[in-house]
C-alpha atoms as a PDB file:
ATOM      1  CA  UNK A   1      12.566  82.888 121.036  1.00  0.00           C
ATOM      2  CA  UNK A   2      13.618  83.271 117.494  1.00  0.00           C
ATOM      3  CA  UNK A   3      16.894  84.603 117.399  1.00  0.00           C
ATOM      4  CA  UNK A   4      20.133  82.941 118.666  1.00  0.00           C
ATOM      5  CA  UNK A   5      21.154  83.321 122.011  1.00  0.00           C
ATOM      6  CA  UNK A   6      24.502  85.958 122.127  1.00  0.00           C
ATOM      7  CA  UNK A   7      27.608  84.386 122.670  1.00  0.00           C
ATOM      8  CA  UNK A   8      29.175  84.688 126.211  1.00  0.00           C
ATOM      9  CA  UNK A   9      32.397  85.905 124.464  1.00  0.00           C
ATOM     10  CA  UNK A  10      30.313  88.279 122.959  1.00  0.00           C
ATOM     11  CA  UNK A  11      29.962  90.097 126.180  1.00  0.00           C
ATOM     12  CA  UNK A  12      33.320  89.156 127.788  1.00  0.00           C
ATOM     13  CA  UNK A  13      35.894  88.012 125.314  1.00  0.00           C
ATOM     14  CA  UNK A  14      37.859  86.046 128.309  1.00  0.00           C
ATOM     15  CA  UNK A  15      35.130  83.431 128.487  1.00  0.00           C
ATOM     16  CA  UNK A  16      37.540  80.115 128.065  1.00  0.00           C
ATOM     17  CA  UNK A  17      35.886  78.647 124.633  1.00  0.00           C
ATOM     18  CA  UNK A  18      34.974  75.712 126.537  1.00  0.00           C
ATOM     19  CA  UNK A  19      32.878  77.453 129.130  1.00  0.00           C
ATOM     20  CA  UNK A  20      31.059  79.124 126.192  1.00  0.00           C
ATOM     21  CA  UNK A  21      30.383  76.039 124.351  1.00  0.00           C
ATOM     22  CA  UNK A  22      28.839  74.753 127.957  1.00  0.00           C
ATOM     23  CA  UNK A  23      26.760  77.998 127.909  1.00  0.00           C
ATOM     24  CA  UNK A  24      25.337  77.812 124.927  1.00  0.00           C
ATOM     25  CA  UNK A  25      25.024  73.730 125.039  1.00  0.00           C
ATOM     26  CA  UNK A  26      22.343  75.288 127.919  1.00  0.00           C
ATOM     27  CA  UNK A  27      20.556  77.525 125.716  1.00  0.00           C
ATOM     28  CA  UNK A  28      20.124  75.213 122.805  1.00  0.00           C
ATOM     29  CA  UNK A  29      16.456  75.840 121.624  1.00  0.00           C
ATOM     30  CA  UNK A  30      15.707  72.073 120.649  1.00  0.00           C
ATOM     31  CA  UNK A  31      15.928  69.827 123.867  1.00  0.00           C
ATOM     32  CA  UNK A  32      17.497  66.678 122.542  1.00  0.00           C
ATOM     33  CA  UNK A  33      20.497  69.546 122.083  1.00  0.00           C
ATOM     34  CA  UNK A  34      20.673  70.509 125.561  1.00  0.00           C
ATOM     35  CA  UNK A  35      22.069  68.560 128.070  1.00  0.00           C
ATOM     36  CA  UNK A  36      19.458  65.431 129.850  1.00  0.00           C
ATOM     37  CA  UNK A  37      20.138  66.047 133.204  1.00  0.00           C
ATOM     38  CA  UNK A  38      21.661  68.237 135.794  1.00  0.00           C
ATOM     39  CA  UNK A  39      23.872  65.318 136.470  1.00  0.00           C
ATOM     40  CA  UNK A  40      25.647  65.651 132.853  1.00  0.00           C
ATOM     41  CA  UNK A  41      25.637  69.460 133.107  1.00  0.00           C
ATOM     42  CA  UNK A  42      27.257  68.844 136.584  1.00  0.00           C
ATOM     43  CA  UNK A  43      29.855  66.580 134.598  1.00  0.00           C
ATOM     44  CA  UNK A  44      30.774  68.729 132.065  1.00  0.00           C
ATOM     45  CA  UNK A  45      31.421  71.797 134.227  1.00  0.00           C
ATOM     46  CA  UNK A  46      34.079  69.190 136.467  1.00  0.00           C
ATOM     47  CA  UNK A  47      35.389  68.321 133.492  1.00  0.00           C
ATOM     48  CA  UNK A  48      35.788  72.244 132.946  1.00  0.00           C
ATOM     49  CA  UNK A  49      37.038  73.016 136.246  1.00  0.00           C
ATOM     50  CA  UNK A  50      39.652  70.310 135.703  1.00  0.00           C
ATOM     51  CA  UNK A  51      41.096  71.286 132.459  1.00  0.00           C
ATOM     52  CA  UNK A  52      39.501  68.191 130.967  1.00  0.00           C
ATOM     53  CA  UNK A  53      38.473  67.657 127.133  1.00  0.00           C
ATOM     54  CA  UNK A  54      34.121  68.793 127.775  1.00  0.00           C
ATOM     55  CA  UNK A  55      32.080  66.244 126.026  1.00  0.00           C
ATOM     56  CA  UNK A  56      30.127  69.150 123.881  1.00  0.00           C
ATOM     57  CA  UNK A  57      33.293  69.892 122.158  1.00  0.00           C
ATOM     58  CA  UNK A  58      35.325  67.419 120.359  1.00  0.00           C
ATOM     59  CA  UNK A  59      39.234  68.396 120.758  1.00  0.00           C
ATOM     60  CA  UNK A  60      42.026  67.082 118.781  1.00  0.00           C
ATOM     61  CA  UNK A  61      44.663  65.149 119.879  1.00  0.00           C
ATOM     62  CA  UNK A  62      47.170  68.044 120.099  1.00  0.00           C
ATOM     63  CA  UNK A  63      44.512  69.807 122.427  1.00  0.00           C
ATOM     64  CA  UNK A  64      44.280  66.672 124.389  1.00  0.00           C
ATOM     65  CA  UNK A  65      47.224  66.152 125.427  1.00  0.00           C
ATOM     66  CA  UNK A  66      48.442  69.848 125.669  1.00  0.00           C
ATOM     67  CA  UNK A  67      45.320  69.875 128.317  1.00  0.00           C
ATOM     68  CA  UNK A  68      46.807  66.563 129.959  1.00  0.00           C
ATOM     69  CA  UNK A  69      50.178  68.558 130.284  1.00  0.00           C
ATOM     70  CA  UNK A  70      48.439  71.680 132.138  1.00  0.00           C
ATOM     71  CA  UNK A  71      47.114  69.095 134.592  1.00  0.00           C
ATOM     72  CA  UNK A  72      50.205  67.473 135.140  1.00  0.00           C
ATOM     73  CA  UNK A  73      53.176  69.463 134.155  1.00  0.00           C
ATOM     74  CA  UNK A  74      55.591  68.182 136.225  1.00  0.00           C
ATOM     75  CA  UNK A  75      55.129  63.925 134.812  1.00  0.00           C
ATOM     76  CA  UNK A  76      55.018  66.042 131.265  1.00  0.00           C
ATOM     77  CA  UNK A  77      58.290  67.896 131.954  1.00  0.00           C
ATOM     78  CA  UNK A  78      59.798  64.323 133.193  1.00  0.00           C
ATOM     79  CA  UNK A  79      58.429  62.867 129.944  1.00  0.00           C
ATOM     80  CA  UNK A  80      59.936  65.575 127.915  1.00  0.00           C
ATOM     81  CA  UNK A  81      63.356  65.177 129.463  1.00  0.00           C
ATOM     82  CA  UNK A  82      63.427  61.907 129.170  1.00  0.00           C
ATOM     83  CA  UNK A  83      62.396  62.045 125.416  1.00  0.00           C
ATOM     84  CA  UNK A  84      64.976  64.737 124.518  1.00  0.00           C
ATOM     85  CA  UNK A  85      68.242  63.065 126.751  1.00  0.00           C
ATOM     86  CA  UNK A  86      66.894  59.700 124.670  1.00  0.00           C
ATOM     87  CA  UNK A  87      67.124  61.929 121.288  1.00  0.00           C
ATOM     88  CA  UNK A  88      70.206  63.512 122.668  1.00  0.00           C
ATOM     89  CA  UNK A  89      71.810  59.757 123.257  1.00  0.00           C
ATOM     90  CA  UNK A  90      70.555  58.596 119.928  1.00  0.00           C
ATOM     91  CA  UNK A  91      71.835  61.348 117.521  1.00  0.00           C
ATOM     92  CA  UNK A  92      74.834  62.442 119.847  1.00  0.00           C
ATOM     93  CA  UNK A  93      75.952  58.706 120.943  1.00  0.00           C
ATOM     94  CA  UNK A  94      76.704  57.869 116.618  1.00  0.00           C
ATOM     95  CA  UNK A  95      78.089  61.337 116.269  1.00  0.00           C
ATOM     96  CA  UNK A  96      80.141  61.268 118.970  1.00  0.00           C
ATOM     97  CA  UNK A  97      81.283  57.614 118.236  1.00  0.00           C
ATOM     98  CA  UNK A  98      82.105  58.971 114.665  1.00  0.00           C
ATOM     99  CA  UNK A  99      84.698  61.900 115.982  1.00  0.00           C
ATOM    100  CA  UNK A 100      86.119  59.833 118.815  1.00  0.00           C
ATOM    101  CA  UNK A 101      87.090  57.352 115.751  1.00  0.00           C
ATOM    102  CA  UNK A 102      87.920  59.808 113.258  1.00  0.00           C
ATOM    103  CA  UNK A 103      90.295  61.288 115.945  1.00  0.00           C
ATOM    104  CA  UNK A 104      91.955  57.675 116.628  1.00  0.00           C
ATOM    105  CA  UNK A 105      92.361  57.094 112.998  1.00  0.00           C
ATOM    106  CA  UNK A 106      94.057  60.300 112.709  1.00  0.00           C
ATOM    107  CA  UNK A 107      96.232  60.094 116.077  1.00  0.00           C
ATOM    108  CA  UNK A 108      97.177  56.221 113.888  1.00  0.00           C
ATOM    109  CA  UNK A 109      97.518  58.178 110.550  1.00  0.00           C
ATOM    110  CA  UNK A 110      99.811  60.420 112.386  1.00  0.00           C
ATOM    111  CA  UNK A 111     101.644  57.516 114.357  1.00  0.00           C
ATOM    112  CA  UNK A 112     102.201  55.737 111.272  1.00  0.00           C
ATOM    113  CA  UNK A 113     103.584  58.538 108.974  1.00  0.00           C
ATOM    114  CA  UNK A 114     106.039  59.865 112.188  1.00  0.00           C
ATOM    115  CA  UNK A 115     107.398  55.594 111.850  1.00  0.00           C
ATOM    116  CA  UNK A 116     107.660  55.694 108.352  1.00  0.00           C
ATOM    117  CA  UNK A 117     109.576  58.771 108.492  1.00  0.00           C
ATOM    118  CA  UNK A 118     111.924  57.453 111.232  1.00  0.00           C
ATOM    119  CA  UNK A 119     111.852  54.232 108.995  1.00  0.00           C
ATOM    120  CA  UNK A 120     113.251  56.032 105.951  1.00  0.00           C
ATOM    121  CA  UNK A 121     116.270  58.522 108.085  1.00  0.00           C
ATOM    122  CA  UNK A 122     117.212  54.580 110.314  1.00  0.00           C
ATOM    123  CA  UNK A 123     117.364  53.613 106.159  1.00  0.00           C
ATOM    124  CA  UNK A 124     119.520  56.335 105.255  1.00  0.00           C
ATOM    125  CA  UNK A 125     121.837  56.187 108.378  1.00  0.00           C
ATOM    126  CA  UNK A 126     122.075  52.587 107.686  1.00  0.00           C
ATOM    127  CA  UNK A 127     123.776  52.992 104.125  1.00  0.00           C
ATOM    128  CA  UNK A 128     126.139  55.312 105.806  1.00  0.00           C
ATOM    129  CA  UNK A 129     126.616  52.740 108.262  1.00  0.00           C
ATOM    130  CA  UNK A 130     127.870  50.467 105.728  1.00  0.00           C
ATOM    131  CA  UNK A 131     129.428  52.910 103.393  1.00  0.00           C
ATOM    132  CA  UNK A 132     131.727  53.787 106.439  1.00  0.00           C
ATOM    133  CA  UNK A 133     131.701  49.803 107.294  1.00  0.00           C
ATOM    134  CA  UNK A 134     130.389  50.486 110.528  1.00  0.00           C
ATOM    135  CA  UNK A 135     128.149  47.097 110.868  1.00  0.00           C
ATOM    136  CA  UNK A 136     127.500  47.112 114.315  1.00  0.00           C
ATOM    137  CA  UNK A 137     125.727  50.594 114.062  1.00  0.00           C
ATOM    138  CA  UNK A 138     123.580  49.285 110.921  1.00  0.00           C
ATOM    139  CA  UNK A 139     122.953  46.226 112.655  1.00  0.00           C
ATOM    140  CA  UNK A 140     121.551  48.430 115.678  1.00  0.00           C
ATOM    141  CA  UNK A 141     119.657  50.658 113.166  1.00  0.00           C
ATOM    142  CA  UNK A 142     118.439  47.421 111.160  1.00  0.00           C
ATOM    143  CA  UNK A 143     117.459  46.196 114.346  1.00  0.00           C
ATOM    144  CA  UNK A 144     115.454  49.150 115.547  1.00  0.00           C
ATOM    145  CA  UNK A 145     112.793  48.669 112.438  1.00  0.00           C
ATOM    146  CA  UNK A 146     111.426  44.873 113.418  1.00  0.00           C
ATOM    147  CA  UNK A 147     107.935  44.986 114.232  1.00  0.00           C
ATOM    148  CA  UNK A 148     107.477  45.462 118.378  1.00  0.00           C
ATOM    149  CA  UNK A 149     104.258  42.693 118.408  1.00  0.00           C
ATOM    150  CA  UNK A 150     101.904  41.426 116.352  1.00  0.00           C
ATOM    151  CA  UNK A 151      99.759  44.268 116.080  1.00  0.00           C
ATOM    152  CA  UNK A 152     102.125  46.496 114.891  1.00  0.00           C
ATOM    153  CA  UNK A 153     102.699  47.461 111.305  1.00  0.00           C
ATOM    154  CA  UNK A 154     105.694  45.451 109.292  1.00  0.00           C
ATOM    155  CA  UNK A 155     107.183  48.506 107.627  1.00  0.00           C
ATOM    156  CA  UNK A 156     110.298  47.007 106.476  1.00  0.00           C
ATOM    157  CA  UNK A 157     110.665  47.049 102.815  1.00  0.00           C
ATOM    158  CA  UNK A 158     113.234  45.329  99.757  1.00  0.00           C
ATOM    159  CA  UNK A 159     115.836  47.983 100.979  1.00  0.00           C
ATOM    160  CA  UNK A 160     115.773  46.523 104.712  1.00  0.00           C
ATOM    161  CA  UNK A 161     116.367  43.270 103.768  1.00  0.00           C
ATOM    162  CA  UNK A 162     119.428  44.152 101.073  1.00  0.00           C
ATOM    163  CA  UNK A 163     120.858  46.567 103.925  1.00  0.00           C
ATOM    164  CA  UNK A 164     120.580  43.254 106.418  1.00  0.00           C
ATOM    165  CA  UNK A 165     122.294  40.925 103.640  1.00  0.00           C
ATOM    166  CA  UNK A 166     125.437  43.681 103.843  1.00  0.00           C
ATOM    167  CA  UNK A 167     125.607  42.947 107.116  1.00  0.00           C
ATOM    168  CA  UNK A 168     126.123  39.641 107.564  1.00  0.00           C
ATOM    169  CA  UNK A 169     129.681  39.718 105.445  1.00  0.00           C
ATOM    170  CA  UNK A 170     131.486  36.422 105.038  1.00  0.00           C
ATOM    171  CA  UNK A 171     130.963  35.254 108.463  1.00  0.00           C
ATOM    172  CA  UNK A 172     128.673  32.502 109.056  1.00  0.00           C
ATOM    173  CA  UNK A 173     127.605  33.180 112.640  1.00  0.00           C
ATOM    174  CA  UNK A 174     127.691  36.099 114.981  1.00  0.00           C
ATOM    175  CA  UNK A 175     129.054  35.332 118.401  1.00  0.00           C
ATOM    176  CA  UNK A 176     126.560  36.352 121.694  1.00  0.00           C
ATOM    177  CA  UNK A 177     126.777  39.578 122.745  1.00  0.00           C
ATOM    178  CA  UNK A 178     128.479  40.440 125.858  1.00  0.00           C
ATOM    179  CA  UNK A 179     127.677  42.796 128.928  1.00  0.00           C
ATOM    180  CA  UNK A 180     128.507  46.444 128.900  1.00  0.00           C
ATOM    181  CA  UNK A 181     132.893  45.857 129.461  1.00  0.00           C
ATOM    182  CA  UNK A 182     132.728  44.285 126.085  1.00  0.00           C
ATOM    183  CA  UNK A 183     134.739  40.909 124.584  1.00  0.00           C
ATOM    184  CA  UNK A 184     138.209  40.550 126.792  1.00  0.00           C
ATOM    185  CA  UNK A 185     139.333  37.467 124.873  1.00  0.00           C
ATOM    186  CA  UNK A 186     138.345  35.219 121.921  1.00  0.00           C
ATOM    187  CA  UNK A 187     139.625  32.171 120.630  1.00  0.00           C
ATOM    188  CA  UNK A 188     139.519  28.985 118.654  1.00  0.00           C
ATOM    189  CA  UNK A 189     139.893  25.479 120.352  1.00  0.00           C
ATOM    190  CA  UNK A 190     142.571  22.982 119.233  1.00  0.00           C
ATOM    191  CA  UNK A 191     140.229  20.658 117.320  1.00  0.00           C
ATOM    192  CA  UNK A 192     139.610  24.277 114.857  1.00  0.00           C
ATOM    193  CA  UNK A 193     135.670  23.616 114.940  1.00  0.00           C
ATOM    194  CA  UNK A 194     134.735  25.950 118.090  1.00  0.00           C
ATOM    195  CA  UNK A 195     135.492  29.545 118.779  1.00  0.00           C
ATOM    196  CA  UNK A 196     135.365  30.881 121.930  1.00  0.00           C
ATOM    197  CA  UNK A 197     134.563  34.496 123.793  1.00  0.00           C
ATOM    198  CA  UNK A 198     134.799  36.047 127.185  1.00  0.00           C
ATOM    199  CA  UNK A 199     133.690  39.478 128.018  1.00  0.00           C
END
């Protein structure tokens, strides 16, 4: 009547904590300890049986809701997918968006430096072009440099523009161009103010 009653786990160490807290609940000495009725004890025990948080014990909110995922381990599994594909998306998603850039910018950096390099040898052949007085080659190699669309990058530099002055000569137009047989005739009219070509 004086001593303590001995702890269940005393006696079997796999008593769940929560049964022996129950147990001992049971055995309190002072009645306002124990549980009221039958009804309550009957309530904790379900509570027990179904991996519940027992009244007797306060549990933390890590207990809690490791005991919710016992009870329901597949909805927890679901919930810890979903969580970790959402963590996935929102750390892999940036990352991801990051190298797919970087890897454009460098396919563009790459793009870029393989024009400018065919920029500079079309540059060089031109001034042999001329130093040769070849200006229909220059004029093709000139030619080749203009910009494609708007969205491509205007390369040309002081040098294009002197190599396309050298061109032009002391003529003041260029007649059209003609198909693949070439020019078969040219000519001036009487009145000396039109030229002609056939090809």
């Amino acid at each position: 009547m004086n001593t303590e009653p001995l702890s269940p786990q005393a006696l079997n160490p796999s008593v769940p904590r929560d049964l022996e807290t129950i147990c001992l609940k049971c055995l309190e000495k002072d009645p306002a300890k124990r549980y009221g009725t039958a009804q309550e004890l009957a309530e904790e025990l379900t509570r027990f049986l179904n991996d519940e948080p027992i009244h007797a014990r306060p549990v933390s909110r890590a207990e809690r809701m490791w005991r919710w995922c016992r009870r329901k381990p597949a909805l927890a599994a679901s919930i810890v997918l979903a969580l970790v594909l959402l963590l996935a998306l929102g750390v892999g998603g940036p990352l991801a968006a990051v190298r797919i850039n970087g890897e454009r910018l460098r396919a563009e950096g790459e793009a870029l430096r393989a024009r400018r390099n065919a920029y500079a040898s079309d540059m060089l052949l031109t001034q042999q072009a001329l130093a040769e007085n070849r200006l229909g080659r220059a004029v093709q190699l000139l030619d080749k440099q203009r910009p494609q669309n708007h969205s491509e990058a205007d390369l040309r530099g002081w040098e294009w523009r002197y190599y396309w002055q050298q061109t032009k000569g002391e003529e003041r137009f260029i007649l059209g161009r003609h198909g693949t047989n070439g020019v078969t005739g040219v000519g001036v009219l009487p009145d000396g103010k039109t030229a002609w070509s056939a090809g």
